[in-house]
C-alpha atoms as a PDB file:
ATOM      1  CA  UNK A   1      14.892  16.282  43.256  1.00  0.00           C
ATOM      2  CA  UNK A   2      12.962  13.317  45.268  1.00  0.00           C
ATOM      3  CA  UNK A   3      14.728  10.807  46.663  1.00  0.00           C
ATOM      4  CA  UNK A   4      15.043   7.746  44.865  1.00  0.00           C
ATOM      5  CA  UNK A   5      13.211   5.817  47.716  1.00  0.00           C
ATOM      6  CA  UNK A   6      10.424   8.477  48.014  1.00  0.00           C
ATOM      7  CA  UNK A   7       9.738   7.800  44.101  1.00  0.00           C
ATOM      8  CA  UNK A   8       9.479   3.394  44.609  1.00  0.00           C
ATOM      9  CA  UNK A   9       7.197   4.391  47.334  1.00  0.00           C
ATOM     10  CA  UNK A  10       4.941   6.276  45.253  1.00  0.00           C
ATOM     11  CA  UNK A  11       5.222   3.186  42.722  1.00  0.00           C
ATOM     12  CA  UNK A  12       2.968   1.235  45.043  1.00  0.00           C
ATOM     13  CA  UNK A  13       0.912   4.302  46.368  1.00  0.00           C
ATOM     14  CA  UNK A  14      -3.016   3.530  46.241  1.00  0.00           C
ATOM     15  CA  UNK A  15      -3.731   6.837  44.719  1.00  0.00           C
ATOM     16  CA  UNK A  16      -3.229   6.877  41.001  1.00  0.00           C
ATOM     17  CA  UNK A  17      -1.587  10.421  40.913  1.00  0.00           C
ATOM     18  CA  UNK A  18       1.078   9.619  43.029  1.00  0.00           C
ATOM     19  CA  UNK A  19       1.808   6.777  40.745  1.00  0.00           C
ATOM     20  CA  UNK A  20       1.349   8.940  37.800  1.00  0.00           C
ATOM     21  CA  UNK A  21       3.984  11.110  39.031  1.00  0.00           C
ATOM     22  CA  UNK A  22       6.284   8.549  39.918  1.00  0.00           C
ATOM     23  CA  UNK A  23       6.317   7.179  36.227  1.00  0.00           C
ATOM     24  CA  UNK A  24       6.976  11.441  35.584  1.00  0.00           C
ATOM     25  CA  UNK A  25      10.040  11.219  38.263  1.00  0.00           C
ATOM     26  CA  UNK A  26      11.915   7.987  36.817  1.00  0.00           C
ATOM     27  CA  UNK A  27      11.989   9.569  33.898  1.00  0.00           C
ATOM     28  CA  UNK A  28      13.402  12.572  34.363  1.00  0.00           C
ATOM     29  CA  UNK A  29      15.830  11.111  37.118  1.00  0.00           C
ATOM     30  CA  UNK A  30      16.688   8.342  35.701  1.00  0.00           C
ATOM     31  CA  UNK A  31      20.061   9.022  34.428  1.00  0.00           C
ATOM     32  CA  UNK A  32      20.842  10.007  37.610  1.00  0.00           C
ATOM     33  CA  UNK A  33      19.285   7.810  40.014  1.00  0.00           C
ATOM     34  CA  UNK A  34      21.373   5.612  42.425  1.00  0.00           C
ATOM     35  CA  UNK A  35      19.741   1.953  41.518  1.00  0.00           C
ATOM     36  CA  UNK A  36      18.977   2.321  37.795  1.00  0.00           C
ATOM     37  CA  UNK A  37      18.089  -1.204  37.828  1.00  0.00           C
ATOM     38  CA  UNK A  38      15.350  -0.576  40.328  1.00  0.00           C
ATOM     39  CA  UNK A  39      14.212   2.377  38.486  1.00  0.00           C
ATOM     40  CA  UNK A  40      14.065   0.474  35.817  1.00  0.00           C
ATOM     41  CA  UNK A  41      11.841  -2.294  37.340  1.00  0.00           C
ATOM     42  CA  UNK A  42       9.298   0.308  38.992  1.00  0.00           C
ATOM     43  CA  UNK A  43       8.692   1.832  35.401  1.00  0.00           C
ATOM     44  CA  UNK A  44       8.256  -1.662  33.701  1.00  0.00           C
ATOM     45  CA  UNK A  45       5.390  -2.374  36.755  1.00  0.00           C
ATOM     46  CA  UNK A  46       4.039   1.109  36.206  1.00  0.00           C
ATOM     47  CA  UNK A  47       3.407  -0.247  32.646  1.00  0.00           C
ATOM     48  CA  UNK A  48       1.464  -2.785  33.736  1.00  0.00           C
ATOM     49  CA  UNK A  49      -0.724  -0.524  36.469  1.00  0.00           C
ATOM     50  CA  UNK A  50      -4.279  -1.015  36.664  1.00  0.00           C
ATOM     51  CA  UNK A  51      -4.721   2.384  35.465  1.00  0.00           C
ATOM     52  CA  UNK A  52      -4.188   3.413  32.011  1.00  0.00           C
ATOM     53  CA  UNK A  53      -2.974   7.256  32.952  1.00  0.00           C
ATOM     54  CA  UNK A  54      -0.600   5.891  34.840  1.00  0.00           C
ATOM     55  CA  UNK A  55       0.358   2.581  32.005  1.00  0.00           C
ATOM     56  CA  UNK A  56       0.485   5.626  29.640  1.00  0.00           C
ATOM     57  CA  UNK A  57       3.383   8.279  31.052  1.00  0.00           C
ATOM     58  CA  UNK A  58       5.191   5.161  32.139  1.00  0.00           C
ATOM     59  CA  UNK A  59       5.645   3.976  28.526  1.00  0.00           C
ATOM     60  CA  UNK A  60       6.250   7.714  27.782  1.00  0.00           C
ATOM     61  CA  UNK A  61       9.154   7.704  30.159  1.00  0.00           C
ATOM     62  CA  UNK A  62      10.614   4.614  29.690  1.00  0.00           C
ATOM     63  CA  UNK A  63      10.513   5.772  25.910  1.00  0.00           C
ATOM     64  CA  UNK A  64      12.611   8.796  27.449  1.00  0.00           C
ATOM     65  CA  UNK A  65      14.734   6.639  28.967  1.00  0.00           C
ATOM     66  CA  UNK A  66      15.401   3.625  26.661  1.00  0.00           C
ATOM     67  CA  UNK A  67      18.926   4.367  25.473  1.00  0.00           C
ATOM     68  CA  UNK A  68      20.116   4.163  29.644  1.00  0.00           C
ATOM     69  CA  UNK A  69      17.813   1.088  30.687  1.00  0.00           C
ATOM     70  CA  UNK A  70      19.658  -2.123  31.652  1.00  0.00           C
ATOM     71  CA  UNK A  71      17.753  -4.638  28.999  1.00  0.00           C
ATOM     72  CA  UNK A  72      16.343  -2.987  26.021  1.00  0.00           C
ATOM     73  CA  UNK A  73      14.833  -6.126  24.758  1.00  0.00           C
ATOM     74  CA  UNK A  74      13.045  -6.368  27.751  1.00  0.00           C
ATOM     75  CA  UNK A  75      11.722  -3.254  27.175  1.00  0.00           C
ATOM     76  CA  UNK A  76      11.091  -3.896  23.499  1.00  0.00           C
ATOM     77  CA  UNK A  77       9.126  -6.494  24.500  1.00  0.00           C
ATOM     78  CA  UNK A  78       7.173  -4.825  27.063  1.00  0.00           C
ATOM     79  CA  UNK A  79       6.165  -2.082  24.726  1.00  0.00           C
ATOM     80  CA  UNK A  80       5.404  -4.950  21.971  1.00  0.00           C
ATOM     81  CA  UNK A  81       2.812  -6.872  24.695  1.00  0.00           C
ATOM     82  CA  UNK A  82       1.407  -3.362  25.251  1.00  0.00           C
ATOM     83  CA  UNK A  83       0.031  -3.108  21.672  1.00  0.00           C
ATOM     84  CA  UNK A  84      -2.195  -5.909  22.948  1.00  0.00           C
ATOM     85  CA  UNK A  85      -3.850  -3.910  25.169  1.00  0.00           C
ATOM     86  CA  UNK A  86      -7.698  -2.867  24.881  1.00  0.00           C
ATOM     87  CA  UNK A  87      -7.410   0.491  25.393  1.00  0.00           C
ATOM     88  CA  UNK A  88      -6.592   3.262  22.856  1.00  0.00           C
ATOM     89  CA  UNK A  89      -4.414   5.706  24.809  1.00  0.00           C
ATOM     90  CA  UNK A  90      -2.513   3.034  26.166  1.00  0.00           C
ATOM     91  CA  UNK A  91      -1.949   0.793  22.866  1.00  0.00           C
ATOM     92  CA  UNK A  92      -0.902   3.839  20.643  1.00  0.00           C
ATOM     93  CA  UNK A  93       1.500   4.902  22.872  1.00  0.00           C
ATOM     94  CA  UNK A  94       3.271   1.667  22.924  1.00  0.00           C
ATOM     95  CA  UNK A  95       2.934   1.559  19.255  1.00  0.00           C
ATOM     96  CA  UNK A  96       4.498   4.702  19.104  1.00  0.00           C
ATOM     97  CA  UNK A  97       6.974   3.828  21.453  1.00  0.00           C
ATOM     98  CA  UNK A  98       8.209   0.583  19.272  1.00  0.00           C
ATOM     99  CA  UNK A  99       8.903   2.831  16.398  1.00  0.00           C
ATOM    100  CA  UNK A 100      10.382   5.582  18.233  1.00  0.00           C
ATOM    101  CA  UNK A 101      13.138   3.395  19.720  1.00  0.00           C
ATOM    102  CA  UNK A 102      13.420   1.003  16.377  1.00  0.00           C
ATOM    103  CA  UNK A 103      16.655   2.659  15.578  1.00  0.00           C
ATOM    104  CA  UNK A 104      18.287   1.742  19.475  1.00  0.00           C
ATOM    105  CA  UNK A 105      17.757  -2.014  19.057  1.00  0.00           C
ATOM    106  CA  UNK A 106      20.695  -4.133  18.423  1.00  0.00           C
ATOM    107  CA  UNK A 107      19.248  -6.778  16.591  1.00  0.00           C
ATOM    108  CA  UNK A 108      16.771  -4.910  13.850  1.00  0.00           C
ATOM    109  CA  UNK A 109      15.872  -7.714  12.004  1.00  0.00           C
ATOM    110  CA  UNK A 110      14.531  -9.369  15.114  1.00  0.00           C
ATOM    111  CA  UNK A 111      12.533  -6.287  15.968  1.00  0.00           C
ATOM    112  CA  UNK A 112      11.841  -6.303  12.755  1.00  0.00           C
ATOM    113  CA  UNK A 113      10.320  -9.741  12.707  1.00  0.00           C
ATOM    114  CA  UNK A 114       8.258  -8.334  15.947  1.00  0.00           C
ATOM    115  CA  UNK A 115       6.703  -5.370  13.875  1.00  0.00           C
ATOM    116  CA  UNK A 116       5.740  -7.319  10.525  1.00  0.00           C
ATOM    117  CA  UNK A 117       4.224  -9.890  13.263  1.00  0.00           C
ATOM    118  CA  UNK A 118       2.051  -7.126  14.710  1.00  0.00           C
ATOM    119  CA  UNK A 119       0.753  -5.874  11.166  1.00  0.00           C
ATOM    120  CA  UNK A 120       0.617  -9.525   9.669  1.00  0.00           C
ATOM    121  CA  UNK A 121      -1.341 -10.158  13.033  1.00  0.00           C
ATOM    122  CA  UNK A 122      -4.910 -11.118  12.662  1.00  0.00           C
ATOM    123  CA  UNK A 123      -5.373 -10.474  16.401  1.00  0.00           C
ATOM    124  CA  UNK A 124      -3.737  -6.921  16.440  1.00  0.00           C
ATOM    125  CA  UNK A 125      -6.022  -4.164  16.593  1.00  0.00           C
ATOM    126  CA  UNK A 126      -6.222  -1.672  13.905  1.00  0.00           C
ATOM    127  CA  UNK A 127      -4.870   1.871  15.498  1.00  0.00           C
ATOM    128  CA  UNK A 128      -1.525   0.031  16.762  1.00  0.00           C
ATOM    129  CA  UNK A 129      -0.968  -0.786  13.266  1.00  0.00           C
ATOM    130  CA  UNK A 130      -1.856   2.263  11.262  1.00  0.00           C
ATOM    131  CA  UNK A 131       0.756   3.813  14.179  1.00  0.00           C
ATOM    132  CA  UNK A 132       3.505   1.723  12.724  1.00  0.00           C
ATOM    133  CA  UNK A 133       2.387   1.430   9.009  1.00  0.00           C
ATOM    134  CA  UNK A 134       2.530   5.242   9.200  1.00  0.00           C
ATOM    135  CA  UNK A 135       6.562   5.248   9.681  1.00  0.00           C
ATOM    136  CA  UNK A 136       7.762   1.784   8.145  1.00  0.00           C
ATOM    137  CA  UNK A 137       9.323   4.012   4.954  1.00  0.00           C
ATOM    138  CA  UNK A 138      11.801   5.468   7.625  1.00  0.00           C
ATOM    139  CA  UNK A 139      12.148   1.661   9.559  1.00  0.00           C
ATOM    140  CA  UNK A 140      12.678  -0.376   6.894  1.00  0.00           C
ATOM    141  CA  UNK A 141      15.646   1.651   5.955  1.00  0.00           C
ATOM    142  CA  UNK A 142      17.290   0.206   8.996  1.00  0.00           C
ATOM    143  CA  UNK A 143      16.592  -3.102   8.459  1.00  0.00           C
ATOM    144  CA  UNK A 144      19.508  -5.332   7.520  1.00  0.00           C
ATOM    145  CA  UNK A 145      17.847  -8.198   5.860  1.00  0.00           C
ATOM    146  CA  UNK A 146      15.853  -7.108   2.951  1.00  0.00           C
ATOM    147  CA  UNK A 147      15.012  -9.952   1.655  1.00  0.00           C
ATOM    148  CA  UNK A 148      12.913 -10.616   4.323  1.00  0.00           C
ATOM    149  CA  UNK A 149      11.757  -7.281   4.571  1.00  0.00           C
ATOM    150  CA  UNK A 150       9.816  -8.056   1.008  1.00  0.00           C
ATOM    151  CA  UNK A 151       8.715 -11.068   1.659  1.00  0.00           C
ATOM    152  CA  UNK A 152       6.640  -9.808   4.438  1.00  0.00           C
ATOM    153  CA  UNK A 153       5.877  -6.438   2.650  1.00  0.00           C
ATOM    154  CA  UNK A 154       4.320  -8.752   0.575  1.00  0.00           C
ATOM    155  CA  UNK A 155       2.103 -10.544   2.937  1.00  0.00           C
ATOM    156  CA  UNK A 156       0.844  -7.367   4.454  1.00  0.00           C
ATOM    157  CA  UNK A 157      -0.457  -6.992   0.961  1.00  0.00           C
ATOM    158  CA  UNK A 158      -3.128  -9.555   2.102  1.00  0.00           C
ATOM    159  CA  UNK A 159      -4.049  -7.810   5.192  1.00  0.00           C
ATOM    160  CA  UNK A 160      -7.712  -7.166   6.229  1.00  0.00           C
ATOM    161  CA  UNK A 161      -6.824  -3.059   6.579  1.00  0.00           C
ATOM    162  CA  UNK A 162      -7.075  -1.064   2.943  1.00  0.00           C
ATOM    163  CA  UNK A 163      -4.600   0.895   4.259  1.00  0.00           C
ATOM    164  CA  UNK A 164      -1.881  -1.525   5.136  1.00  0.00           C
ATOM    165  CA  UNK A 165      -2.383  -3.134   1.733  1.00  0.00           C
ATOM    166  CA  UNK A 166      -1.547   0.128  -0.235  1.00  0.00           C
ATOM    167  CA  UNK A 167       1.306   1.109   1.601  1.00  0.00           C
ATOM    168  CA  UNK A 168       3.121  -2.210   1.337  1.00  0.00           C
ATOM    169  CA  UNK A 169       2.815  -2.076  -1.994  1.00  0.00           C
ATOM    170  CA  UNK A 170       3.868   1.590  -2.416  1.00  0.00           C
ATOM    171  CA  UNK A 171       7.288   0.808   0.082  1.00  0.00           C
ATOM    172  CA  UNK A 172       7.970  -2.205  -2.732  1.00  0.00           C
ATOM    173  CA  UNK A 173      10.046   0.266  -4.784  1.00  0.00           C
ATOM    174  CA  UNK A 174      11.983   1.390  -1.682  1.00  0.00           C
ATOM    175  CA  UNK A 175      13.207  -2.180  -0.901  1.00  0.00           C
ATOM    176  CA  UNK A 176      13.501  -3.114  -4.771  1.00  0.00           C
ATOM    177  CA  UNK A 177      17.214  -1.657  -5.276  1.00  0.00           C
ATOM    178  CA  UNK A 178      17.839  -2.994  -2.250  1.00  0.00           C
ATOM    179  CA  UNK A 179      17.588  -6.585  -3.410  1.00  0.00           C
ATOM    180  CA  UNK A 180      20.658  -9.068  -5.028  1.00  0.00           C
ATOM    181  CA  UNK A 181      20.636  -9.093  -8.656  1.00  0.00           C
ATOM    182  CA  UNK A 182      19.771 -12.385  -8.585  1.00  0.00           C
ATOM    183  CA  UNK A 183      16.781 -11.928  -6.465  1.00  0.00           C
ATOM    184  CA  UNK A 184      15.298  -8.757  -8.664  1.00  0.00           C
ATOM    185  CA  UNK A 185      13.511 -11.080 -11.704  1.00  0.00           C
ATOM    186  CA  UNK A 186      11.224 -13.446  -8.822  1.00  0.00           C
ATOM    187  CA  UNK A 187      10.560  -9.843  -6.901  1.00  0.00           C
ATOM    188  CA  UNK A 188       9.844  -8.523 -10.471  1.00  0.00           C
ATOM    189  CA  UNK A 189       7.308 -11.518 -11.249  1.00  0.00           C
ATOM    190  CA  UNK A 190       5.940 -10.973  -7.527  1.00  0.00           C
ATOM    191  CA  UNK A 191       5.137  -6.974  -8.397  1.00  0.00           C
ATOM    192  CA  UNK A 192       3.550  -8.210 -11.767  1.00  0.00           C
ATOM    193  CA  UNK A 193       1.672 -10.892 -10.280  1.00  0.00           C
ATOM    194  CA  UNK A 194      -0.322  -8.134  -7.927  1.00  0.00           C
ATOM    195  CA  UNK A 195       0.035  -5.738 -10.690  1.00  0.00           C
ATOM    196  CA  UNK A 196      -2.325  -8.133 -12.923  1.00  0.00           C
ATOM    197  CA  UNK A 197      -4.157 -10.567 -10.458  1.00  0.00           C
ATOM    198  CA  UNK A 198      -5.183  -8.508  -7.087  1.00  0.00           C
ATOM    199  CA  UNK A 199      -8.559  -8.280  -6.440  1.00  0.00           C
ATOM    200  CA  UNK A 200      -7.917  -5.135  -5.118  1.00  0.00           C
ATOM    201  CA  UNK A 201      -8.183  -2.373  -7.342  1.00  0.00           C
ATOM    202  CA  UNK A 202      -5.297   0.311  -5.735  1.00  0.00           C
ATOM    203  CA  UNK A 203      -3.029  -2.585  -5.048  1.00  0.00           C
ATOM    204  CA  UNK A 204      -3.340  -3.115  -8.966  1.00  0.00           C
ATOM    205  CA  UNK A 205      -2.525   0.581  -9.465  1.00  0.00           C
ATOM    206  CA  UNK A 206      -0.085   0.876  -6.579  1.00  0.00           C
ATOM    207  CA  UNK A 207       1.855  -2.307  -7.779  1.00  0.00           C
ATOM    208  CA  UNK A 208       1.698  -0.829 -11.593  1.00  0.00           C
ATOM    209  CA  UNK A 209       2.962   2.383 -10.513  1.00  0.00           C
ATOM    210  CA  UNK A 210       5.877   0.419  -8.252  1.00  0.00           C
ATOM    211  CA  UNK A 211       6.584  -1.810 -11.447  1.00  0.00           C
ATOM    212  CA  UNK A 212       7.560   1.352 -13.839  1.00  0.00           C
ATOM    213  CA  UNK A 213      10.049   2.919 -10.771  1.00  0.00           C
ATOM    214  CA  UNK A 214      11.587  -1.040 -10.446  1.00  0.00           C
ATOM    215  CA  UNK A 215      12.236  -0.866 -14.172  1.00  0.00           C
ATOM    216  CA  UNK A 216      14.990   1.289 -14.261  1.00  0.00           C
ATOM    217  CA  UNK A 217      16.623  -0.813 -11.386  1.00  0.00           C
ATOM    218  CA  UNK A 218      16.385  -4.160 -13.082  1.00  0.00           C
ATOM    219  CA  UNK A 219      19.483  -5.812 -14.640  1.00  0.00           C
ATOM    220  CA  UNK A 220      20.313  -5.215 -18.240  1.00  0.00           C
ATOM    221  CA  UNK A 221      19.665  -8.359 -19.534  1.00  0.00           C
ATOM    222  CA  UNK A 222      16.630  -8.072 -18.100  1.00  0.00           C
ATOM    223  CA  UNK A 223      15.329  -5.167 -19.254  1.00  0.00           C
ATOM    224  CA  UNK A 224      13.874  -6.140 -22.918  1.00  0.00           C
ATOM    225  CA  UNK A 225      11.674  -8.745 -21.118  1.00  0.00           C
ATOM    226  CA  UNK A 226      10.355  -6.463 -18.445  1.00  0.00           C
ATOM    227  CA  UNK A 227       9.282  -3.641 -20.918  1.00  0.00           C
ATOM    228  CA  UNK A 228       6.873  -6.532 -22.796  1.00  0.00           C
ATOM    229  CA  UNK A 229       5.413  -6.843 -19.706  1.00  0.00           C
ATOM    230  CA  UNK A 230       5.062  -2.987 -19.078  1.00  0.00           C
ATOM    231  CA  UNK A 231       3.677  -2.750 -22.290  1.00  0.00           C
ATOM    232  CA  UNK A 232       1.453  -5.293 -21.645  1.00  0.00           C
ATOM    233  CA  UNK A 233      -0.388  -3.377 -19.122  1.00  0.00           C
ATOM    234  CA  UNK A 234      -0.514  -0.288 -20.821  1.00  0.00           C
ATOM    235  CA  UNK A 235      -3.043  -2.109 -22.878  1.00  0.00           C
ATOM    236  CA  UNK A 236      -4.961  -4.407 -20.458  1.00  0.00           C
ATOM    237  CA  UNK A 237      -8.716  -3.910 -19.952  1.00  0.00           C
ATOM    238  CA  UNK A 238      -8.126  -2.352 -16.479  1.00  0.00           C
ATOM    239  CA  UNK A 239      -8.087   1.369 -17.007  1.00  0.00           C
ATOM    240  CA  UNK A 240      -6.649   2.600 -14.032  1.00  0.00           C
ATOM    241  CA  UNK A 241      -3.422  -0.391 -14.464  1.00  0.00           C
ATOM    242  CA  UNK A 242      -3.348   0.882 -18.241  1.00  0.00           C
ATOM    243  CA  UNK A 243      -3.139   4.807 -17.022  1.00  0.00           C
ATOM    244  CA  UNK A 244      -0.147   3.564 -14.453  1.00  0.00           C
ATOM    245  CA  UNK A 245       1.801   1.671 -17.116  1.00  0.00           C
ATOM    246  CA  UNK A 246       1.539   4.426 -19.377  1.00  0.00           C
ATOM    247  CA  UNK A 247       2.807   6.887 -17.399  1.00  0.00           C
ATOM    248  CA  UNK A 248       5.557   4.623 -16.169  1.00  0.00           C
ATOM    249  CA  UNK A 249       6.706   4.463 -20.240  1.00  0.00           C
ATOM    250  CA  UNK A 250       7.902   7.761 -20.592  1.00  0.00           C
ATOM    251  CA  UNK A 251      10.974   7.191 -18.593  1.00  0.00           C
ATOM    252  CA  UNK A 252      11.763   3.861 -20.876  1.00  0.00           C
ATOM    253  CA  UNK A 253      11.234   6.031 -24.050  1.00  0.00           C
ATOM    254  CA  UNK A 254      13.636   9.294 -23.467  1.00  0.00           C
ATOM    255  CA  UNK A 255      12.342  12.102 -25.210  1.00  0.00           C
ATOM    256  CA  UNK A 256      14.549  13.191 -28.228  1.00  0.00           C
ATOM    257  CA  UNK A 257      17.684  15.440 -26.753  1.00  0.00           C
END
């Protein structure tokens, strides 16, 4: 194994592979490295290199190494800046990064605040958040405050990306059950609303579909108001909302025993 002083030399050698391999080194080492805090330094600089090979296995290790590093919100952070960054290689892996250490943060509904920012983001660019939309089912799971969670599911419902608008609406029903009874008729309303008013056509399916698995989960005295509404949208003009409704009815009706 190198030294640990060989390695911070190679952080500030002019050739790019010996920096390339000292991002490789820390994190393999790390755990066993002398000055942990000075490893942990030389990969956040590596992360900020002028090259993007060498910005690219640094994230990678310090991904490796994020449940030993001194600050993790520092890290956090770093990777979160990193999504910023005009180059593919380099911004996926740091989008990939931020969900692959989700779970490690102490405060999740802070680094949950970070994420929705990124996909709420008219600034972010489209790859880091398809990276992230891609694995919010298993992140929002984590999440302790899910009331905020829907809120901001529902404003990614207005994002510019087709994609980011669908699967907000589809993780609805996850974060539904989720919700205080008292919270469940204004979310209910909020479903509807996009159900009957978005100007997007899969969002109206999507929030149709979301509205029949929500039924079931809706309190009792409830429950006679929100099948009008069902039932209202089996027979609106919209075929594809009236094909969603009615195959959201059959649960409501039981078939005979």
């Amino acid at each position: 194994m190198s030294e640990q002083p060989e390695i911070h030399n190679k952080v500030f050698s002019q050739f790019s592979d010996d920096r390339i391999e000292a991002a490789k080194q820390l994190g393999t080492f790390f755990e066993v490295l002398p000055d942990r805090k000075q490893a942990f330094e030389d990969l956040l600089r590596l992360c900020s290199d002028g090259e993007d090979a060498v910005r690219e296995k640094a994230i990678n290790s310090l991904v490796t190494v994020f449940p030993n590093v001194p600050d993790r919100k520092l890290a956090w952070d770093k990777f979160v800046n990193l999504t910023a960054y005009p180059v593919e290689s380099v911004m996926t892996a740091a989008a990939n990064a931020l969900v692959s250490v989700f779970s490690l943060m102490q405060d999740k509904n802070k680094a949950w605040e970070n994420l929705a920012g990124l996909i709420n983001s008219r600034s972010s660019m489209e790859d880091a958040n398809r990276e992230i939309v891609s694995s919010l089912n298993y992140i929002i799971k984590e999440v302790p405050d899910k009331g905020q969670v829907w809120k901001d599911l529902l404003k990614m419902g207005a994002s510019e990306y087709p994609y980011v608008r669908e699967k907000s609406a589809l993780l609805l029903n996850l974060v539904f059950p989720e919700l205080a009874d008292g919270e469940k008729e204004k979310a209910w309303n909020e479903v509807l609303e996009l159900a009957s008013e978005s100007v997007d056509e899969k969002i109206r399916e999507q929030a149709t579909r979301t509205l029949g698995v929500i039924y079931t989960q809706m309190p009792e005295e409830m429950k006679d108001e929100t099948l009008e509404t069902l039932l209202e949208l089996a027979v609106s003009g919209n075929p594809e909302v009236q094909k969603e409704a009615l195959l959201a009815l059959p649960p409501v009706f039981p078939y005979p025993g």
